[in-house]
C-alpha atoms as a PDB file:
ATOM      1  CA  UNK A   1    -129.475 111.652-192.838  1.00  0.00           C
ATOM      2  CA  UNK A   2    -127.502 111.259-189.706  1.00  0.00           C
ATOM      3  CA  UNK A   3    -126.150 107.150-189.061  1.00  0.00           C
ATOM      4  CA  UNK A   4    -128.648 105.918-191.566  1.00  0.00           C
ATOM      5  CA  UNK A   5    -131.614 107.856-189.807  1.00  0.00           C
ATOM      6  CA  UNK A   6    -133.561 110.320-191.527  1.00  0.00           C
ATOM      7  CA  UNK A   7    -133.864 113.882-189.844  1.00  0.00           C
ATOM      8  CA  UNK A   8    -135.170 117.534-190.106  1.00  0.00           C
ATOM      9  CA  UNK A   9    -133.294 120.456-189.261  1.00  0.00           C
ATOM     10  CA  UNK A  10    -134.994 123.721-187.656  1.00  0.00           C
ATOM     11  CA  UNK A  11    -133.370 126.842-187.899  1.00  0.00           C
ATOM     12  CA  UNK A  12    -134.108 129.569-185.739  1.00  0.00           C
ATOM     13  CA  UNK A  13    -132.229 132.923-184.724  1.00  0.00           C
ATOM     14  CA  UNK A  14    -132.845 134.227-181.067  1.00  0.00           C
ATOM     15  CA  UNK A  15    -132.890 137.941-181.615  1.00  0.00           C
ATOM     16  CA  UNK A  16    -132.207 138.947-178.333  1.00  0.00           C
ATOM     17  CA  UNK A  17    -128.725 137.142-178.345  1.00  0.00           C
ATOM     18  CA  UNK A  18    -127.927 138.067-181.425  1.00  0.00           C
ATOM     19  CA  UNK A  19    -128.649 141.778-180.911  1.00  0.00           C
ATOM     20  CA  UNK A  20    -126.340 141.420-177.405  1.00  0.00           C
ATOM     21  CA  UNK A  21    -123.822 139.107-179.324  1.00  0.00           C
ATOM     22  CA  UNK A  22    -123.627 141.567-182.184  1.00  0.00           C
ATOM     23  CA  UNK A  23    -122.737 144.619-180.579  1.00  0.00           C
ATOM     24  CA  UNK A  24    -120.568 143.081-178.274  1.00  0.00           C
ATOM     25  CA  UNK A  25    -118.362 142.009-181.009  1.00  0.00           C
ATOM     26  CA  UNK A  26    -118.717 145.703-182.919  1.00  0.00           C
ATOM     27  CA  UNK A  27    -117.989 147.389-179.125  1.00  0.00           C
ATOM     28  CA  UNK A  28    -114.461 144.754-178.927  1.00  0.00           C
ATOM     29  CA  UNK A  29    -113.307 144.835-182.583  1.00  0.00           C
ATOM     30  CA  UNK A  30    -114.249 147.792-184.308  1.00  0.00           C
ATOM     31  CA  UNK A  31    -111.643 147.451-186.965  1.00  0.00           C
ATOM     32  CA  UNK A  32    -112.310 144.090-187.767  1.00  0.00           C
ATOM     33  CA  UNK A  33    -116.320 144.469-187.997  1.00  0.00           C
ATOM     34  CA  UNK A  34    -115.303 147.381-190.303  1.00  0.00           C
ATOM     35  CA  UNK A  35    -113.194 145.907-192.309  1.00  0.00           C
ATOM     36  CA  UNK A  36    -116.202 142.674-193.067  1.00  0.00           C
ATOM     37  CA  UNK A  37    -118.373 143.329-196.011  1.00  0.00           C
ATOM     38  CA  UNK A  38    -121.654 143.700-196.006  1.00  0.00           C
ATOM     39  CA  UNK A  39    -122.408 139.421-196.733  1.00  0.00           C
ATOM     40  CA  UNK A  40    -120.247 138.953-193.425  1.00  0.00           C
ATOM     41  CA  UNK A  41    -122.119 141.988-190.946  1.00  0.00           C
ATOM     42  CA  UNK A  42    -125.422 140.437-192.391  1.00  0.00           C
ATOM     43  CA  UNK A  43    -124.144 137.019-190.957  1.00  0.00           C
ATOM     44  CA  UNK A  44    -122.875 138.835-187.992  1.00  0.00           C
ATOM     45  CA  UNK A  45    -126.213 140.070-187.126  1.00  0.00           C
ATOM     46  CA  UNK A  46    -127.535 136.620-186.736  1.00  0.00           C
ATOM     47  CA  UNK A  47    -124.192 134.685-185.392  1.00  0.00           C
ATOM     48  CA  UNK A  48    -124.669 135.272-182.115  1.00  0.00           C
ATOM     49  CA  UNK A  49    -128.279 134.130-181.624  1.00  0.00           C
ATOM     50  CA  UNK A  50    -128.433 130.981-184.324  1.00  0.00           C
ATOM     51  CA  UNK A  51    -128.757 127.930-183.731  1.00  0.00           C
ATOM     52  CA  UNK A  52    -130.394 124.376-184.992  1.00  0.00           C
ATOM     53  CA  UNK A  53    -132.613 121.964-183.463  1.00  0.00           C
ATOM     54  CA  UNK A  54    -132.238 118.715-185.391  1.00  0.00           C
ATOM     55  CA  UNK A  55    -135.385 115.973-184.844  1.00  0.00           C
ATOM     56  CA  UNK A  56    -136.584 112.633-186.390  1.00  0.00           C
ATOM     57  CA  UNK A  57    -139.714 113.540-186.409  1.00  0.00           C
ATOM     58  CA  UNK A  58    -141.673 116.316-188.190  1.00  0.00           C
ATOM     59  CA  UNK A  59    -143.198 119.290-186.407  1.00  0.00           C
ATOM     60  CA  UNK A  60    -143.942 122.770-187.322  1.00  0.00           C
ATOM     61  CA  UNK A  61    -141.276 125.299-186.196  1.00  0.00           C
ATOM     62  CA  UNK A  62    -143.224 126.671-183.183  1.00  0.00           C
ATOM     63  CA  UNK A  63    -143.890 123.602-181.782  1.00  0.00           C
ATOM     64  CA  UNK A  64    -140.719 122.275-182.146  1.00  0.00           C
ATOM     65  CA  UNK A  65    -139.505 125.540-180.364  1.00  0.00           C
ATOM     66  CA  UNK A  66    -141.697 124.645-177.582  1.00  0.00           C
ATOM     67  CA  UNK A  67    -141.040 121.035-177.440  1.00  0.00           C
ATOM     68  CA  UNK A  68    -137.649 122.525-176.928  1.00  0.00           C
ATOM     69  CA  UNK A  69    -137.503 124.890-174.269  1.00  0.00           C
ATOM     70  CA  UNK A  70    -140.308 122.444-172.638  1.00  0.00           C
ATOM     71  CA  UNK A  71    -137.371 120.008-172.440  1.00  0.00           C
ATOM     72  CA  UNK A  72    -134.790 123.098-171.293  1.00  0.00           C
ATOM     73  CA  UNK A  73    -136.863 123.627-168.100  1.00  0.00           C
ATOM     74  CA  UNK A  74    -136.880 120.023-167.904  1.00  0.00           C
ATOM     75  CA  UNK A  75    -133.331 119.358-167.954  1.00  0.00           C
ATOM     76  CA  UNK A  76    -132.762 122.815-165.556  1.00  0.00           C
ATOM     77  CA  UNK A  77    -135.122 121.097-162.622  1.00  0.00           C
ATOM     78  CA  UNK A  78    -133.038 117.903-162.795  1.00  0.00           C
ATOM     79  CA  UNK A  79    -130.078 119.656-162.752  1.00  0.00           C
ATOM     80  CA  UNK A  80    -131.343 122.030-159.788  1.00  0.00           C
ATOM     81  CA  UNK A  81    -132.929 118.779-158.164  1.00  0.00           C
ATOM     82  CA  UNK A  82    -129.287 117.061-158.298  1.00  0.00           C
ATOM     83  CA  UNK A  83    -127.868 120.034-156.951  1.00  0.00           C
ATOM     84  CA  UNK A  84    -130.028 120.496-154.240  1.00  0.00           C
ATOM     85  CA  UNK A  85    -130.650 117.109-153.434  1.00  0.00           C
ATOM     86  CA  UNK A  86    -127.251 115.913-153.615  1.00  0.00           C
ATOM     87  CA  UNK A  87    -128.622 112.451-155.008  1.00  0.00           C
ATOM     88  CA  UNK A  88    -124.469 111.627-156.265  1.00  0.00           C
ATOM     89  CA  UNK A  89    -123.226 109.252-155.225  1.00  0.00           C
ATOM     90  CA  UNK A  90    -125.708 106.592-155.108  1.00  0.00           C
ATOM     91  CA  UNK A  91    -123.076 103.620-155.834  1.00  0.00           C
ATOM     92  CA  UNK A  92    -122.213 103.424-151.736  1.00  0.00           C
ATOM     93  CA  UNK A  93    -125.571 102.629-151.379  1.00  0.00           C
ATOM     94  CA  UNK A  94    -127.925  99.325-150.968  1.00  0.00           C
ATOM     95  CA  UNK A  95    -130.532  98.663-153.728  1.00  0.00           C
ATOM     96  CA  UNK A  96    -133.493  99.598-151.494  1.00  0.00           C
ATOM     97  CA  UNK A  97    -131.815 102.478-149.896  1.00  0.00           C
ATOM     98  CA  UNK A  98    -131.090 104.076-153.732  1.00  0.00           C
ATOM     99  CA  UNK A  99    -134.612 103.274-154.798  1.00  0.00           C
ATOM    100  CA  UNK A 100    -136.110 105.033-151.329  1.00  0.00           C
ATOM    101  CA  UNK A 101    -133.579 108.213-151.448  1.00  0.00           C
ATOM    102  CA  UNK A 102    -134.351 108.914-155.153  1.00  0.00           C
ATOM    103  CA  UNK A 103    -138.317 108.419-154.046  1.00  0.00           C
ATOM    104  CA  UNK A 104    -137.865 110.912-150.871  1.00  0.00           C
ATOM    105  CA  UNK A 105    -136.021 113.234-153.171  1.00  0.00           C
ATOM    106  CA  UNK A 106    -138.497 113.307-156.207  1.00  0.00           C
ATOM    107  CA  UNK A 107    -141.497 113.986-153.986  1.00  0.00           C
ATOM    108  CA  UNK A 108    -139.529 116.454-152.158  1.00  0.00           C
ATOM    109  CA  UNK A 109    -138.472 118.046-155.256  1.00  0.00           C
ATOM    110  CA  UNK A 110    -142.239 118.712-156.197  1.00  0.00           C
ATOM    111  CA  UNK A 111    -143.098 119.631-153.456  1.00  0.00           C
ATOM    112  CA  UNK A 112    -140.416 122.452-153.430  1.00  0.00           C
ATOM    113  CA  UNK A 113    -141.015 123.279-156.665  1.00  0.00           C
ATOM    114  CA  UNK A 114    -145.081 123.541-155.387  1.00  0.00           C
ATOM    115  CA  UNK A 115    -143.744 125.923-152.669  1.00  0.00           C
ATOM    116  CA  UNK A 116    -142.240 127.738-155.208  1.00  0.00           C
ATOM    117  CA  UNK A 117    -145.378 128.482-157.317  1.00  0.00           C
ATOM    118  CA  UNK A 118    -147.395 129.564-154.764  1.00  0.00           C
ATOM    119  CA  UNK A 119    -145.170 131.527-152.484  1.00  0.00           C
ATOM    120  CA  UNK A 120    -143.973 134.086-156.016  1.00  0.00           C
ATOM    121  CA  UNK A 121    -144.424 137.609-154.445  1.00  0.00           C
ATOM    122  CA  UNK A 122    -144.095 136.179-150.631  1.00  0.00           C
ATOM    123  CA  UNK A 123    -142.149 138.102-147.743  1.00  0.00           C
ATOM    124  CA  UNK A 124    -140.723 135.134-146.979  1.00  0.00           C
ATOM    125  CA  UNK A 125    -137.752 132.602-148.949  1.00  0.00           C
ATOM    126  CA  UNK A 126    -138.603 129.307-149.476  1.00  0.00           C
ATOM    127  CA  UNK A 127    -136.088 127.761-146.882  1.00  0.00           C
ATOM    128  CA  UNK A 128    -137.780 130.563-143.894  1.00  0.00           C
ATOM    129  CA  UNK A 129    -141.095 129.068-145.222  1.00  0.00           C
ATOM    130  CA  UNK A 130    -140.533 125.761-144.951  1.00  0.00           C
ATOM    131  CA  UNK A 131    -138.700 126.311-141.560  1.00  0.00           C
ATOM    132  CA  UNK A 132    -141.620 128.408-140.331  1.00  0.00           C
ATOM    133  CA  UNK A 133    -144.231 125.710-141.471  1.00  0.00           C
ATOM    134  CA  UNK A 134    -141.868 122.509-139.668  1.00  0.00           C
ATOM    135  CA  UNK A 135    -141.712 124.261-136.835  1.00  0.00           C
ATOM    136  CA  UNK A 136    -145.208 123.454-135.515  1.00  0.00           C
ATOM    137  CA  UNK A 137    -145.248 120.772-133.142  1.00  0.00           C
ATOM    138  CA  UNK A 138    -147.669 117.653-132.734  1.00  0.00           C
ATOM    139  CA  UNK A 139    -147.687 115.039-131.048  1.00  0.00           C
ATOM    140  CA  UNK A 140    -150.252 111.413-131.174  1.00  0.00           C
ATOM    141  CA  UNK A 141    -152.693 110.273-128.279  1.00  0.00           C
ATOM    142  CA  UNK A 142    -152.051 106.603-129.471  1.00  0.00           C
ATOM    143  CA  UNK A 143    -155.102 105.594-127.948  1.00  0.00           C
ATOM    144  CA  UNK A 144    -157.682 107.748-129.798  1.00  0.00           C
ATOM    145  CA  UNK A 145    -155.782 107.555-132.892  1.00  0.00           C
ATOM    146  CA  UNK A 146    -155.432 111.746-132.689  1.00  0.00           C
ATOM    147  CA  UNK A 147    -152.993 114.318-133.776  1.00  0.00           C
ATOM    148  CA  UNK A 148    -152.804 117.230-131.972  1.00  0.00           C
ATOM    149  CA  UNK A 149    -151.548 120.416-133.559  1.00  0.00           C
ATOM    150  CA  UNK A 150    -149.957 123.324-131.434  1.00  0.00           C
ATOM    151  CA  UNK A 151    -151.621 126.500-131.981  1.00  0.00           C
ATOM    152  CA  UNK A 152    -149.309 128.221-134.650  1.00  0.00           C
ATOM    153  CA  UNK A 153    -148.173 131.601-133.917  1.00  0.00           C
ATOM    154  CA  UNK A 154    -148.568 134.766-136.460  1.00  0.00           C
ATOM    155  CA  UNK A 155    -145.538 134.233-139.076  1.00  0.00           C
ATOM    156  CA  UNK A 156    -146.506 130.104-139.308  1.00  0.00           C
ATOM    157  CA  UNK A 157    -149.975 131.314-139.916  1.00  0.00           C
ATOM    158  CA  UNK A 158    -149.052 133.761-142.308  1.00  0.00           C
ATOM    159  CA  UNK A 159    -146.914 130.839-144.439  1.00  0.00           C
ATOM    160  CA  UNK A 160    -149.219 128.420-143.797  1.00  0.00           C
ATOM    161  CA  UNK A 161    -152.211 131.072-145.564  1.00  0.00           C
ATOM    162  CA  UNK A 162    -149.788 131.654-148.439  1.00  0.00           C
ATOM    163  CA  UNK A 163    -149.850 128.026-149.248  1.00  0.00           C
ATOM    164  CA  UNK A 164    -153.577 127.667-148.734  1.00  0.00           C
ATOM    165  CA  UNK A 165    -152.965 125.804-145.740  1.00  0.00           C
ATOM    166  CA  UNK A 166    -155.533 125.398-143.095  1.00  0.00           C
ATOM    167  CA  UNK A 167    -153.931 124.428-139.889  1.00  0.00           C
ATOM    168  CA  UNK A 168    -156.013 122.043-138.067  1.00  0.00           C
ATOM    169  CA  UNK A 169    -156.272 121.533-134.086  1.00  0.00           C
ATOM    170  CA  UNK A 170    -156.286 118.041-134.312  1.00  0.00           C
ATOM    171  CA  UNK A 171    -155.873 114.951-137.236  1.00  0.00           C
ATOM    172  CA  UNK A 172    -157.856 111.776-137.105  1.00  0.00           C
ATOM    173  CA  UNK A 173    -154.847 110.017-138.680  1.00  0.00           C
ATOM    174  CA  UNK A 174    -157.532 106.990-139.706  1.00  0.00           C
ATOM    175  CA  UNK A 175    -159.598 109.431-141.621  1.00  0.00           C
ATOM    176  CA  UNK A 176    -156.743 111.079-142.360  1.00  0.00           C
ATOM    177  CA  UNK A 177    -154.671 108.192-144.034  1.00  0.00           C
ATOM    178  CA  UNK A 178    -158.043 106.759-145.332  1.00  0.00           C
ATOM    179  CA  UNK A 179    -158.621 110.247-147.422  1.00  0.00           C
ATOM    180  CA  UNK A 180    -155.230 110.655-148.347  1.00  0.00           C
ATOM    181  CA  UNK A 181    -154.916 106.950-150.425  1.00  0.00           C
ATOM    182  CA  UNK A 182    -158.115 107.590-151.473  1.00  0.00           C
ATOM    183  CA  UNK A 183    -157.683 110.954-153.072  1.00  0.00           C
ATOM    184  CA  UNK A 184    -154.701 109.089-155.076  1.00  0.00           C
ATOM    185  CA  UNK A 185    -156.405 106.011-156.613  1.00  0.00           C
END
């Protein structure tokens, strides 16, 4: 019971750690390790590497494990996305312009992370890719409703081919905007 609440506790030993933690400690104090008995070196063999997940709910050990580091990648992208965003400090800001910034950043963080899937094993780093892809330049005949695309030169092509990416001459931004809410509903 922790405050009144009952609660299950999941043990678990990450070998790896406690392998590295454990002969760390043997390497920097080999007096001391030799002078523990045998209870303590068994203890010291696990030490390094054990820890306890504690939950409300029950779940067998595996999946708790995975609900765990699940919720450790989690917590990594939001602290990347912070980072990289720089979404502190929102107090100097207006309602509306917090609520747009933290919607520009979210989609841009998916996106990046997107990029980031599908460009593993690519020549180039994510910021050259997404420089080389923004660097094409359009421009809109208002009167036809058209985008036209400059023809992209060989490293553009190559990102754009990495990512799946087709670029087009030209957008009918109608048909364009009409497929792209549509697509979402």
């Amino acid at each position: 019971m922790i405050f009144g609440t009952p609660v299950r506790c999941y043990v678990y030993v990450d070998k790896y750690n406690a392998l590295k933690g454990h002969t760390s400690y043997m390497m920097e104090h080999p007096e001391e390790y030799d002078a523990l008995t045998n209870r303590e070196k068994n203890w010291y063999q696990a030490k390094f590497g054990y820890f306890v997940l504690i939950a409300n709910y029950l779940k067998t050990p595996s999946q708790m494990l995975d609900e765990y580091f699940c919720r450790t990648n989690i917590e990594t992208a939001f602290k990347t996305d912070k980072e990289y965003l720089k979404l502190l400090p929102l107090c100097k800001w207006s309602d509306l312009t917090v609520r747009g910034k933290i919607l520009s950043d979210v989609i841009d963080s998916i996106l990046r992370s997107k990029i980031q899937q599908i460009r593993k094993g690519s020549v180039y780093s994510l910021s050259a890719m997404i420089g080389k892809c923004q660097s094409l330049m359009c421009f809109r005949d208002k009167n036809s409703e058209q985008v036209y695309v400059e023809v992209a030169n060989k490293q553009v092509r190559t990102c754009y081919e990495e990512l799946g990416v087709t670029v087009p001459q030209k957008i009918d931004l109608k048909s364009y905007m009409t497929d792209l809410f549509d697509q979402n509903l």
